[in-house]
PDB file of N, CA and C in Angstrom:
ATOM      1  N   UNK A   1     124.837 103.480  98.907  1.00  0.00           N
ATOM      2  CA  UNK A   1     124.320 102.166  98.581  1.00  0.00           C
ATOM      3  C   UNK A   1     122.844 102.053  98.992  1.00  0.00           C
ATOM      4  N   UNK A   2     122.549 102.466 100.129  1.00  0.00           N
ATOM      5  CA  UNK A   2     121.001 102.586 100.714  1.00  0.00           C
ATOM      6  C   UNK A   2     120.315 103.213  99.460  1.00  0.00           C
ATOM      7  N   UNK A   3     120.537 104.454  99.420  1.00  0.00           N
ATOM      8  CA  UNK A   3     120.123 105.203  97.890  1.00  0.00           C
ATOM      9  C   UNK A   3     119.343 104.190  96.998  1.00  0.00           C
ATOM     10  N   UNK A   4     120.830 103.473  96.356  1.00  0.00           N
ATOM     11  CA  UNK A   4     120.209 102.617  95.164  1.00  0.00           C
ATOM     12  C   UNK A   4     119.546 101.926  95.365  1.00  0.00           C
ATOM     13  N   UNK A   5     119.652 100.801  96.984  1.00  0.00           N
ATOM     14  CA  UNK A   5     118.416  99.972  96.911  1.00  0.00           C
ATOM     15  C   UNK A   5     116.880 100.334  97.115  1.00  0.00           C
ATOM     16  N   UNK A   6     117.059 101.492  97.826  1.00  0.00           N
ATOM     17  CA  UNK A   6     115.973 102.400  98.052  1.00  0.00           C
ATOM     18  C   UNK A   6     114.803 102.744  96.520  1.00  0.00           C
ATOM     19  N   UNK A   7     115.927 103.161  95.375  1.00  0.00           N
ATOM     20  CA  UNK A   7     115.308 103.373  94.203  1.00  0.00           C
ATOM     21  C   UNK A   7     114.726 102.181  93.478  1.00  0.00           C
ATOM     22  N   UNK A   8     115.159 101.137  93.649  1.00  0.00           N
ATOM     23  CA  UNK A   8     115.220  99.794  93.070  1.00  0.00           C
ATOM     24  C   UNK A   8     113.803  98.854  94.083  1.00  0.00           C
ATOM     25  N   UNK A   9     113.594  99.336  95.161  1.00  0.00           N
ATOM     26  CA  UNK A   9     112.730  99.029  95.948  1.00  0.00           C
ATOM     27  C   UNK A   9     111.001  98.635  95.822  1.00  0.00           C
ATOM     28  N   UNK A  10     110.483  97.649  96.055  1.00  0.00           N
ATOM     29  CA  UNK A  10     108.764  97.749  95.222  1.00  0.00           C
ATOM     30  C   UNK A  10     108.401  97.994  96.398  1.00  0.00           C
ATOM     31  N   UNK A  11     107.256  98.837  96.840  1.00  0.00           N
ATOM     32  CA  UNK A  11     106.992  99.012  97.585  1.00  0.00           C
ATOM     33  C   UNK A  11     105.081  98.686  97.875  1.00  0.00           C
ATOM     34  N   UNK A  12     105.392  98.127  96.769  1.00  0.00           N
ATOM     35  CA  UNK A  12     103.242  97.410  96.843  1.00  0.00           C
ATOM     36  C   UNK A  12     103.169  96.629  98.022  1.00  0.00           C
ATOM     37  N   UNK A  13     104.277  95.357  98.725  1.00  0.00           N
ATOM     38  CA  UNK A  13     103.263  94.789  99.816  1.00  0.00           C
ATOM     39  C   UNK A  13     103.292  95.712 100.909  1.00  0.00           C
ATOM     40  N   UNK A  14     104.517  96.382 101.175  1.00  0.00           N
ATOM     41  CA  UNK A  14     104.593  97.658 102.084  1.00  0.00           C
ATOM     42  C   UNK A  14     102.691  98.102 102.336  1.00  0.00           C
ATOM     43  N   UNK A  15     102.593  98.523 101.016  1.00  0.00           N
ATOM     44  CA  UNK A  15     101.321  99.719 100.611  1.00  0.00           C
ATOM     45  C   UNK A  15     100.489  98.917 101.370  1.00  0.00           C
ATOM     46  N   UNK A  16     100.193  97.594 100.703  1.00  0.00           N
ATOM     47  CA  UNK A  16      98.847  96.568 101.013  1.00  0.00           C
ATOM     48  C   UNK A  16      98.716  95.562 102.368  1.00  0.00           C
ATOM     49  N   UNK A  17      99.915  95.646 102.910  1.00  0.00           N
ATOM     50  CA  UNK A  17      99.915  95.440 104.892  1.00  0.00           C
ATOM     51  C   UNK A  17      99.618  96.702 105.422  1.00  0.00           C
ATOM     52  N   UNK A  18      99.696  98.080 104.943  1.00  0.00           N
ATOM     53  CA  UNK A  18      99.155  98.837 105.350  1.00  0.00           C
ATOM     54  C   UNK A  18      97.697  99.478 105.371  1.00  0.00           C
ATOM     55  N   UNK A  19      97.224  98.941 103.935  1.00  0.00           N
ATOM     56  CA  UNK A  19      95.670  99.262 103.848  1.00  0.00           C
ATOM     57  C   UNK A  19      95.145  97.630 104.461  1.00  0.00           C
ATOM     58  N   UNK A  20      95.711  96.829 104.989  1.00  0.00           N
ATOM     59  CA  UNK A  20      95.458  95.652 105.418  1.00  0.00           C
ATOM     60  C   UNK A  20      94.578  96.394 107.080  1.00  0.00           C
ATOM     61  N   UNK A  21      96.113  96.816 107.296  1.00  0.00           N
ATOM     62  CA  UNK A  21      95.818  97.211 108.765  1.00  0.00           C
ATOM     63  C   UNK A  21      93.981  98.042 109.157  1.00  0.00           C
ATOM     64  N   UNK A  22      94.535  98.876 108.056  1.00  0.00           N
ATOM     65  CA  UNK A  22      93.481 100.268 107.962  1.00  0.00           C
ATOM     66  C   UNK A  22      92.142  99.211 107.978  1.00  0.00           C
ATOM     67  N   UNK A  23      92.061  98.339 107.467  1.00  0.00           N
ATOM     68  CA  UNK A  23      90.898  97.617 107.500  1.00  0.00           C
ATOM     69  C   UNK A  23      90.444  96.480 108.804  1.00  0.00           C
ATOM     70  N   UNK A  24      91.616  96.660 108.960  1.00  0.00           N
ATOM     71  CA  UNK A  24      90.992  95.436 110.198  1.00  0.00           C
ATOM     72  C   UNK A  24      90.070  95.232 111.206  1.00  0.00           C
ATOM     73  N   UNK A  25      89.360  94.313 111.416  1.00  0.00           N
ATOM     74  CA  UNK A  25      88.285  94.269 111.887  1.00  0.00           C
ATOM     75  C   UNK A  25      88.669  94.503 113.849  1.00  0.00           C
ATOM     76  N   UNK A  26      89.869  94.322 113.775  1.00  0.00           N
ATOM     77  CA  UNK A  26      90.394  94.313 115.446  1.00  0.00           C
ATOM     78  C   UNK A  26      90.348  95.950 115.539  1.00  0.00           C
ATOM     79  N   UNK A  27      91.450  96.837 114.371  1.00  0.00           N
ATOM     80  CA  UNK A  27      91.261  98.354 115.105  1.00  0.00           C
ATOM     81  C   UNK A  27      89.935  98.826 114.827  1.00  0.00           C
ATOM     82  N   UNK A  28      88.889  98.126 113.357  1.00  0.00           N
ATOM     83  CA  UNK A  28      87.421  98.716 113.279  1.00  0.00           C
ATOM     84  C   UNK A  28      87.390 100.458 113.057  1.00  0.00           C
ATOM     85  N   UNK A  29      88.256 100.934 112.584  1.00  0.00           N
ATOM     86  CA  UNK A  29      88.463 102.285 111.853  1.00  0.00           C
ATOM     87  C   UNK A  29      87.042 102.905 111.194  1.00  0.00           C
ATOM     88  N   UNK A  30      86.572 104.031 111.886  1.00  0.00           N
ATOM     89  CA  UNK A  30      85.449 104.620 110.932  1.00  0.00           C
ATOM     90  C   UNK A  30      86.174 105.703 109.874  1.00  0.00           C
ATOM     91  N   UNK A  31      85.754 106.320 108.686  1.00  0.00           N
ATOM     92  CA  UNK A  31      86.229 107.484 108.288  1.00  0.00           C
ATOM     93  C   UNK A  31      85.277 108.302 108.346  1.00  0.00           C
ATOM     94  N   UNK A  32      85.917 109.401 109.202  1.00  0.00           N
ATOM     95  CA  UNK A  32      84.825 110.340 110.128  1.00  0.00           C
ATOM     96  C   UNK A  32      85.375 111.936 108.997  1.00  0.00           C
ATOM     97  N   UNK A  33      86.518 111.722 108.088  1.00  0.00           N
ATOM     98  CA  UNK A  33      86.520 113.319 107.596  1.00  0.00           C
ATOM     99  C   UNK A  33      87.835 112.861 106.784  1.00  0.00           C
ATOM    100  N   UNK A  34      87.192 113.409 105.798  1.00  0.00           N
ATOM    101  CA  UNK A  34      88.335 113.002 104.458  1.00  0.00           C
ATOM    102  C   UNK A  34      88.619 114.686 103.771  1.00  0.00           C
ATOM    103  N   UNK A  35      89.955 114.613 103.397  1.00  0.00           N
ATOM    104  CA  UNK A  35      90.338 115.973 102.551  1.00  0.00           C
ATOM    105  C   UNK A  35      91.930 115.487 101.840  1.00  0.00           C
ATOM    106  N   UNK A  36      92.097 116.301 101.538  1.00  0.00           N
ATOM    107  CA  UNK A  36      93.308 115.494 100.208  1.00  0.00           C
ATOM    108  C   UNK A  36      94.552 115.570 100.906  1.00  0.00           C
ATOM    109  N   UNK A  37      94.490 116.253 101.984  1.00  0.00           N
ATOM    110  CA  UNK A  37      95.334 115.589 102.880  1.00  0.00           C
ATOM    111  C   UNK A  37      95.864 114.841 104.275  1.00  0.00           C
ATOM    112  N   UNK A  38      94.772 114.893 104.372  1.00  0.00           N
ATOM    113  CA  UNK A  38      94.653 114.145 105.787  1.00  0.00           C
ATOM    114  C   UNK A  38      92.907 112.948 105.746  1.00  0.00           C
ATOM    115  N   UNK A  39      93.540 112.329 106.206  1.00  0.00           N
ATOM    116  CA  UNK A  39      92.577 110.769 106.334  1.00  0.00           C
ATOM    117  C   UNK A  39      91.956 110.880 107.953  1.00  0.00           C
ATOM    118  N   UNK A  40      90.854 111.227 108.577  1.00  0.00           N
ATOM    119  CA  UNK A  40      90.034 110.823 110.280  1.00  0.00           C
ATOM    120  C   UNK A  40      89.800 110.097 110.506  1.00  0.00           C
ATOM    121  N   UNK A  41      89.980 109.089 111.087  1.00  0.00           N
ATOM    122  CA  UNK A  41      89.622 108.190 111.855  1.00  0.00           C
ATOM    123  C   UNK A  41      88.662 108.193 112.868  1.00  0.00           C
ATOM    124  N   UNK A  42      88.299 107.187 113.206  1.00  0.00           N
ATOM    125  CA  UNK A  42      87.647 107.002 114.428  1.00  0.00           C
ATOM    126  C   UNK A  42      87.688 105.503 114.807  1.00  0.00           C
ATOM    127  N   UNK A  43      87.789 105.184 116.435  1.00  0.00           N
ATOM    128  CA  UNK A  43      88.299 103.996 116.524  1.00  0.00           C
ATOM    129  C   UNK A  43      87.938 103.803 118.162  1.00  0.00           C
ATOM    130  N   UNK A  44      86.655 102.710 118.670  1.00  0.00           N
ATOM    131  CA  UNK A  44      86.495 103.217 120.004  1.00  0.00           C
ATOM    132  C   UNK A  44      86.631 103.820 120.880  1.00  0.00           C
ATOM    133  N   UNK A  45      85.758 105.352 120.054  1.00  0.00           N
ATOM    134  CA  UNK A  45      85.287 106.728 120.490  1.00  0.00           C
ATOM    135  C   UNK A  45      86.433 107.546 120.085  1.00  0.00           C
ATOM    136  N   UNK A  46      87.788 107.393 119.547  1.00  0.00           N
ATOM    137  CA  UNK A  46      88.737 108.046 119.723  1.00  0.00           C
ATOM    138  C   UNK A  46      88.692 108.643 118.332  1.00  0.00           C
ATOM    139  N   UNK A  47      89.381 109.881 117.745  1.00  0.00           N
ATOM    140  CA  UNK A  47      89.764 110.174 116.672  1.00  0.00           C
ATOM    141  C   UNK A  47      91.231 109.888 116.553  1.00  0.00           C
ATOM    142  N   UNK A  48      91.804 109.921 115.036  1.00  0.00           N
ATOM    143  CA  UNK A  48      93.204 109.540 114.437  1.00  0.00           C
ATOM    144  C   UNK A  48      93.119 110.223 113.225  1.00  0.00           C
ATOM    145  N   UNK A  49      94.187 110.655 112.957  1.00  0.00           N
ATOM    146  CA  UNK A  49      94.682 111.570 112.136  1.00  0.00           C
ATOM    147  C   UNK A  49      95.585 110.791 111.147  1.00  0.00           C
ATOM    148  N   UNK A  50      95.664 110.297 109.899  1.00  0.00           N
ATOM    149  CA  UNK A  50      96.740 109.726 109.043  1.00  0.00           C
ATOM    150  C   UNK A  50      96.879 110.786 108.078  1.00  0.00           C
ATOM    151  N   UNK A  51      98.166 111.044 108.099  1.00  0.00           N
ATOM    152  CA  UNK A  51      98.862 112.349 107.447  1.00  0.00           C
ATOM    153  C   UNK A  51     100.663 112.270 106.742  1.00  0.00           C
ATOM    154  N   UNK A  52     101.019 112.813 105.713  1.00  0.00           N
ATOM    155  CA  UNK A  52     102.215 112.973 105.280  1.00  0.00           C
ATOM    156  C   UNK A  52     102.964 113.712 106.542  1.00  0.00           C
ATOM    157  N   UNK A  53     103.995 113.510 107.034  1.00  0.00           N
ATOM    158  CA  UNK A  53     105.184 114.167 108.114  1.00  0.00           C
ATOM    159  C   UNK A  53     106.228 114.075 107.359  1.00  0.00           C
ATOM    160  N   UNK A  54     107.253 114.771 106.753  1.00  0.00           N
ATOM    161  CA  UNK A  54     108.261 114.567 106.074  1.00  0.00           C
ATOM    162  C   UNK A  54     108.299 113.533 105.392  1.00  0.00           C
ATOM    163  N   UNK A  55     108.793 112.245 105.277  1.00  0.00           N
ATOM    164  CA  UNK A  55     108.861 110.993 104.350  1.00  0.00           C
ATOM    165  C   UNK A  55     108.019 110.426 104.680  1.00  0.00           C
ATOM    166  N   UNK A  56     107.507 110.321 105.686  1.00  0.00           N
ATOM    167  CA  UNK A  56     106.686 109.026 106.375  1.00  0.00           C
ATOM    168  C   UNK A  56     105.087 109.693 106.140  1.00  0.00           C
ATOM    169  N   UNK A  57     103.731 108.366 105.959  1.00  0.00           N
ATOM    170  CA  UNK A  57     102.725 108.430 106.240  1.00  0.00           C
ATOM    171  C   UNK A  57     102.311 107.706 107.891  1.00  0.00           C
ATOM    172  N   UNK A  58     101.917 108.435 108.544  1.00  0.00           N
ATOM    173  CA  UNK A  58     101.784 108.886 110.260  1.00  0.00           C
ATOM    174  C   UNK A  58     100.431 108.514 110.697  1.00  0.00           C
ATOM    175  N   UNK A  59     100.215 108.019 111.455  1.00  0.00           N
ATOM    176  CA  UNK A  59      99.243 108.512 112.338  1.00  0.00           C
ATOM    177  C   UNK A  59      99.219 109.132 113.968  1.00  0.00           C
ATOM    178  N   UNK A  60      98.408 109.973 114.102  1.00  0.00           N
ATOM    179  CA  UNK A  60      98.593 110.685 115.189  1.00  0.00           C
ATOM    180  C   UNK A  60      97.369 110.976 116.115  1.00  0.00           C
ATOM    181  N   UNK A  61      97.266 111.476 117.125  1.00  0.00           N
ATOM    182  CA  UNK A  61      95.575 111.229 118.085  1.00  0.00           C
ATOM    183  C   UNK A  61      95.263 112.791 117.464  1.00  0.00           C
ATOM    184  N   UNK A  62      94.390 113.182 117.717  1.00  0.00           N
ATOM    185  CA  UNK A  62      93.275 114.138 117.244  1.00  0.00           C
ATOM    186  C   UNK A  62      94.052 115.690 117.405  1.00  0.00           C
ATOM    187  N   UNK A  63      95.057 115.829 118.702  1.00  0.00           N
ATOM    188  CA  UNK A  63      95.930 116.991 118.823  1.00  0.00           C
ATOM    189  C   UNK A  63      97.156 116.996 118.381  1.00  0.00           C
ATOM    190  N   UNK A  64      97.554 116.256 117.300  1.00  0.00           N
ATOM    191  CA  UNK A  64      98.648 115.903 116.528  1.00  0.00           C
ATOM    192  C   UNK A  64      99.827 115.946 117.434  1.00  0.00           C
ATOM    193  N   UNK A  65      99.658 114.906 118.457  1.00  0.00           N
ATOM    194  CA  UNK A  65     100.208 114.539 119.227  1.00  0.00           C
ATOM    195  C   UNK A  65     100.567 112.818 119.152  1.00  0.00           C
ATOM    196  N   UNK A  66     101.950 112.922 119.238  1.00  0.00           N
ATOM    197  CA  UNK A  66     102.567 111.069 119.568  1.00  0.00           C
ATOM    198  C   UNK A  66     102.326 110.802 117.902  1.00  0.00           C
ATOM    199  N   UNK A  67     103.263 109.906 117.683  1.00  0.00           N
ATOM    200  CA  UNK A  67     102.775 109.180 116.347  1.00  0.00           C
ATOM    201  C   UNK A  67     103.373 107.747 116.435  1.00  0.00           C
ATOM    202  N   UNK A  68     102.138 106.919 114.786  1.00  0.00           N
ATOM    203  CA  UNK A  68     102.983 105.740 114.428  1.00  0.00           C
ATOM    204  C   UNK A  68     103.384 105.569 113.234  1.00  0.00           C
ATOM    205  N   UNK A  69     104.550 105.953 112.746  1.00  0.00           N
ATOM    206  CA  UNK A  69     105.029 105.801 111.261  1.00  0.00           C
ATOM    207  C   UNK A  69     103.601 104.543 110.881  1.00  0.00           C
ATOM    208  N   UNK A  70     103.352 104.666 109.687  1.00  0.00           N
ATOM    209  CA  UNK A  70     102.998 103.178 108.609  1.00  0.00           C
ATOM    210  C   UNK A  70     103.682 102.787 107.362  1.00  0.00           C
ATOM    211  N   UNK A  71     103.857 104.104 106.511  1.00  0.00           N
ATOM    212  CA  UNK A  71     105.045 103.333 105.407  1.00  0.00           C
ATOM    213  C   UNK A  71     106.018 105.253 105.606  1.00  0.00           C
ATOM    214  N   UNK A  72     106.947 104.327 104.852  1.00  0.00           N
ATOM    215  CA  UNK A  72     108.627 105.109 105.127  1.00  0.00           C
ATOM    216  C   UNK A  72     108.548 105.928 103.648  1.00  0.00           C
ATOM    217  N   UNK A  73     109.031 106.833 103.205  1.00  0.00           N
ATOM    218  CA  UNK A  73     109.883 107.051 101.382  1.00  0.00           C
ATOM    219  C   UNK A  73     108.873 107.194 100.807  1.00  0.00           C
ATOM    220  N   UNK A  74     107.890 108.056 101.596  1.00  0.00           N
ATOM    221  CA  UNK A  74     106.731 108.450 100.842  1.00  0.00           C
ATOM    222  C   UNK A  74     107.482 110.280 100.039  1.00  0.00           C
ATOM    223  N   UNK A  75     106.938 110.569  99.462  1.00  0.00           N
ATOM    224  CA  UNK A  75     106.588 111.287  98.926  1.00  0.00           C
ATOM    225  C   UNK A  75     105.698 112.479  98.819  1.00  0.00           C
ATOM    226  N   UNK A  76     103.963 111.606  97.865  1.00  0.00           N
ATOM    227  CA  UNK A  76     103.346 112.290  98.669  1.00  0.00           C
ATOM    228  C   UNK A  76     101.936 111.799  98.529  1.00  0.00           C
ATOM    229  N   UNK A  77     100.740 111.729  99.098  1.00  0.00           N
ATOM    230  CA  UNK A  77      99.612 110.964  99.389  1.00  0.00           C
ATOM    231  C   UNK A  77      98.721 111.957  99.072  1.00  0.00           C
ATOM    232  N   UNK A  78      97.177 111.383  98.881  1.00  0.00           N
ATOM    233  CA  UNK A  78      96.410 111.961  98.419  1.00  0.00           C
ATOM    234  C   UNK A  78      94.990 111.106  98.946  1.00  0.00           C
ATOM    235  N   UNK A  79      94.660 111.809  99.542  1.00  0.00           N
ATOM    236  CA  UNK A  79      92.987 111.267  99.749  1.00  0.00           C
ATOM    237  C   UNK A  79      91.852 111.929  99.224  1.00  0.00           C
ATOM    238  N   UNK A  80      90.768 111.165  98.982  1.00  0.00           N
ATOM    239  CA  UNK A  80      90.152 111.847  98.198  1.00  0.00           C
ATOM    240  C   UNK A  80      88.566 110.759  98.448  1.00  0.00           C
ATOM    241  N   UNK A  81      87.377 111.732  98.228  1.00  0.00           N
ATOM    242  CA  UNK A  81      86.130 110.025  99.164  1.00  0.00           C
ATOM    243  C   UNK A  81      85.243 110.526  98.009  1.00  0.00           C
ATOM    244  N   UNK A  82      84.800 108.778  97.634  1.00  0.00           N
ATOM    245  CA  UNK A  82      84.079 108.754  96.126  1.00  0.00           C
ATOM    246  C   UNK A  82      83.200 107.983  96.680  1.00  0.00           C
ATOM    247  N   UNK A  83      81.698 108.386  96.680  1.00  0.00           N
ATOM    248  CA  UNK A  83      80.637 107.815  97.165  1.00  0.00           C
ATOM    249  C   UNK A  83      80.862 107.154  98.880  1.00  0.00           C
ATOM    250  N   UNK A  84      81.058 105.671  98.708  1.00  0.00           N
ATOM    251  CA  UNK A  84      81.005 105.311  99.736  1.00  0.00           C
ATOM    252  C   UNK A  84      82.658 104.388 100.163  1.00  0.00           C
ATOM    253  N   UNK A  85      83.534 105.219  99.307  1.00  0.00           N
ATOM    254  CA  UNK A  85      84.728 104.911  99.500  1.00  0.00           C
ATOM    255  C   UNK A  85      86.138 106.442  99.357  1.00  0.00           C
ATOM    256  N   UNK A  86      86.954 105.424  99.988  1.00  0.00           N
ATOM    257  CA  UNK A  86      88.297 106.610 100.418  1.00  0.00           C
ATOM    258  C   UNK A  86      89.052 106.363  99.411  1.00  0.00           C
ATOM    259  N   UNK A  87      89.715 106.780  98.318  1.00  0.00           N
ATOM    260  CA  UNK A  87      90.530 106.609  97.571  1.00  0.00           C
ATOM    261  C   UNK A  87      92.155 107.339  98.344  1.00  0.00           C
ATOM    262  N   UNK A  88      92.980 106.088  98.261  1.00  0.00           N
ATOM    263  CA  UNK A  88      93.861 106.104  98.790  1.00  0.00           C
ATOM    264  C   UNK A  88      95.544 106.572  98.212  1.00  0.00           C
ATOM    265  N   UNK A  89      95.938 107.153  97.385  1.00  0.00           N
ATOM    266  CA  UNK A  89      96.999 107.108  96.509  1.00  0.00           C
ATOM    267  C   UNK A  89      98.449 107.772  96.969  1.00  0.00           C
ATOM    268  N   UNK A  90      99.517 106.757  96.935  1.00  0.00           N
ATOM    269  CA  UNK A  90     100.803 107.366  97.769  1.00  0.00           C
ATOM    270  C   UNK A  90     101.666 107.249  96.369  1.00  0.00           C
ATOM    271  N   UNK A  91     102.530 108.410  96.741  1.00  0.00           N
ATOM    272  CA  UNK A  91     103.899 108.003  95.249  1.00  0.00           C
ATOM    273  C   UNK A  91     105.014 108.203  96.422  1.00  0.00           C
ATOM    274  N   UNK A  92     105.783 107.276  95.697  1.00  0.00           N
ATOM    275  CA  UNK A  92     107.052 106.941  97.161  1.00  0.00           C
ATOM    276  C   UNK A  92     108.322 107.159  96.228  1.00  0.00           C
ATOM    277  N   UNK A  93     109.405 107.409  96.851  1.00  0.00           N
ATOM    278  CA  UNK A  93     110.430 108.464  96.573  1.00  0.00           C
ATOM    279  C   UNK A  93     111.146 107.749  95.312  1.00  0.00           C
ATOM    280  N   UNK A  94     111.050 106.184  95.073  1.00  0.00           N
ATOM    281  CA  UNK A  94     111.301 105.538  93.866  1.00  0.00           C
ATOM    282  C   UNK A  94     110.310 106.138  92.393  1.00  0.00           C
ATOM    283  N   UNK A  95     109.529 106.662  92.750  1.00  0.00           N
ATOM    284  CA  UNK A  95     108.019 107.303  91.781  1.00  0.00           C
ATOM    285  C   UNK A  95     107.171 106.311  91.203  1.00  0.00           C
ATOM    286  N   UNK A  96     107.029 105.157  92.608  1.00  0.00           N
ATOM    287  CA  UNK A  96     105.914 103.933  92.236  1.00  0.00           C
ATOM    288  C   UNK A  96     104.999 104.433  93.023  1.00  0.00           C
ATOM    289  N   UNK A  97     103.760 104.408  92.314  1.00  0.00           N
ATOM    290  CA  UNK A  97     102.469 105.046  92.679  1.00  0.00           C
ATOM    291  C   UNK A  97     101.829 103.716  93.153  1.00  0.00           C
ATOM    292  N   UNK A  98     101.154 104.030  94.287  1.00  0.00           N
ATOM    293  CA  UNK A  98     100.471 102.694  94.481  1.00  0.00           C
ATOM    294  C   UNK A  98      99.051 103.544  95.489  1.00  0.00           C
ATOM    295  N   UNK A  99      97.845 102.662  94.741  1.00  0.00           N
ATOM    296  CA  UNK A  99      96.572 103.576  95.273  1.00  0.00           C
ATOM    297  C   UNK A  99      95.754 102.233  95.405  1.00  0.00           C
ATOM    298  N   UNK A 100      94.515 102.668  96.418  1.00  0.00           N
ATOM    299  CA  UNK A 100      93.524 101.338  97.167  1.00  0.00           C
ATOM    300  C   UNK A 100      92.001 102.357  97.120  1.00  0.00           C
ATOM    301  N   UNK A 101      91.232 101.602  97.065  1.00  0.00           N
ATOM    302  CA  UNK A 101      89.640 102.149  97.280  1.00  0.00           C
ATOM    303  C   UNK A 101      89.743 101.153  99.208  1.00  0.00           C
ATOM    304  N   UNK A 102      89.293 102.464 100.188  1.00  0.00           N
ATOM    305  CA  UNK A 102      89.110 101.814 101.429  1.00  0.00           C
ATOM    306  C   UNK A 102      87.846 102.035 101.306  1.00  0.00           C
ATOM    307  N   UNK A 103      87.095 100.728 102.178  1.00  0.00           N
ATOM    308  CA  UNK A 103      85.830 101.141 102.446  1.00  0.00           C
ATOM    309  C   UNK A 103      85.270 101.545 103.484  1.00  0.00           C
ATOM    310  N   UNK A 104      84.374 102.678 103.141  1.00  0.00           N
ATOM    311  CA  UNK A 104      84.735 104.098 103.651  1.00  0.00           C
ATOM    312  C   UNK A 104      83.460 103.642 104.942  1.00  0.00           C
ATOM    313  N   UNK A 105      83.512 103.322 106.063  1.00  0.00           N
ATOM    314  CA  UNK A 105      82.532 102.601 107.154  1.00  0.00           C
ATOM    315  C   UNK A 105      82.086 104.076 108.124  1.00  0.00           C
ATOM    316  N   UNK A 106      81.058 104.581 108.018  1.00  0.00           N
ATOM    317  CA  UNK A 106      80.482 105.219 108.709  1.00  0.00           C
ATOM    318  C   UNK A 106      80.396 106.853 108.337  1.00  0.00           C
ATOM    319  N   UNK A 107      81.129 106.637 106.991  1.00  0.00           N
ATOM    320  CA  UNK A 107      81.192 108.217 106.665  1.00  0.00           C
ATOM    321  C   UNK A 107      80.422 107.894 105.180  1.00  0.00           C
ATOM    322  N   UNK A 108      79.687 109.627 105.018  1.00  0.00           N
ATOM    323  CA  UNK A 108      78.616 109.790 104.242  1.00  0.00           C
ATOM    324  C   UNK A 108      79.193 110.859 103.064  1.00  0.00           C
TER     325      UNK A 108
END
């Protein structure tokens, strides 16, 4: 039964409380190193790692150590940095694609 509701599931505000977060002016997130699969952070002085781990998109401190799930029934993510932005794109295990332009603060 989980299954079906799982497939049946929208998962856009999921996506957009999560690029909510990524933006917030309280954690103040730089993107210090972008590659198509992993997202850097930086966040008073610290680095962060946001990465695919089995289902879940993760974040983790710089020695891929400790994590915090952010969304569940991922699939699989893709980063990718276009001028002065992070293009963000997840497909989640229902095969709803849902993608964000972050703006990309301190990276060149």
């Amino acid at each position: 039964m989980n299954i079906s509701i799982a497939k049946h599931h929208n998962y856009t505000s999921d996506f957009y409380v999560f690029i909510d977060n990524l933006e917030s002016n309280k954690l103040n997130f730089e993107v210090s190193d972008v590659s198509s699969n992993d997202l850097e952070l930086i966040s008073n002085h610290k680095k962060y790692n946001l990465s695919k781990y089995k289902s879940m998109l993760r974040f983790t401190n710089e020695n891929n150590q400790g994590y915090l799930p952010m969304l569940d029934n991922v699939v699989s993510v893709q980063f990718s940095n276009y001028k002065n932005k992070v293009l963000i794109r997840v497909i989640f295990d229902n095969h709803q694609v849902c993608q964000a332009y972050l703006l990309n603060k301190g990276y060149k």
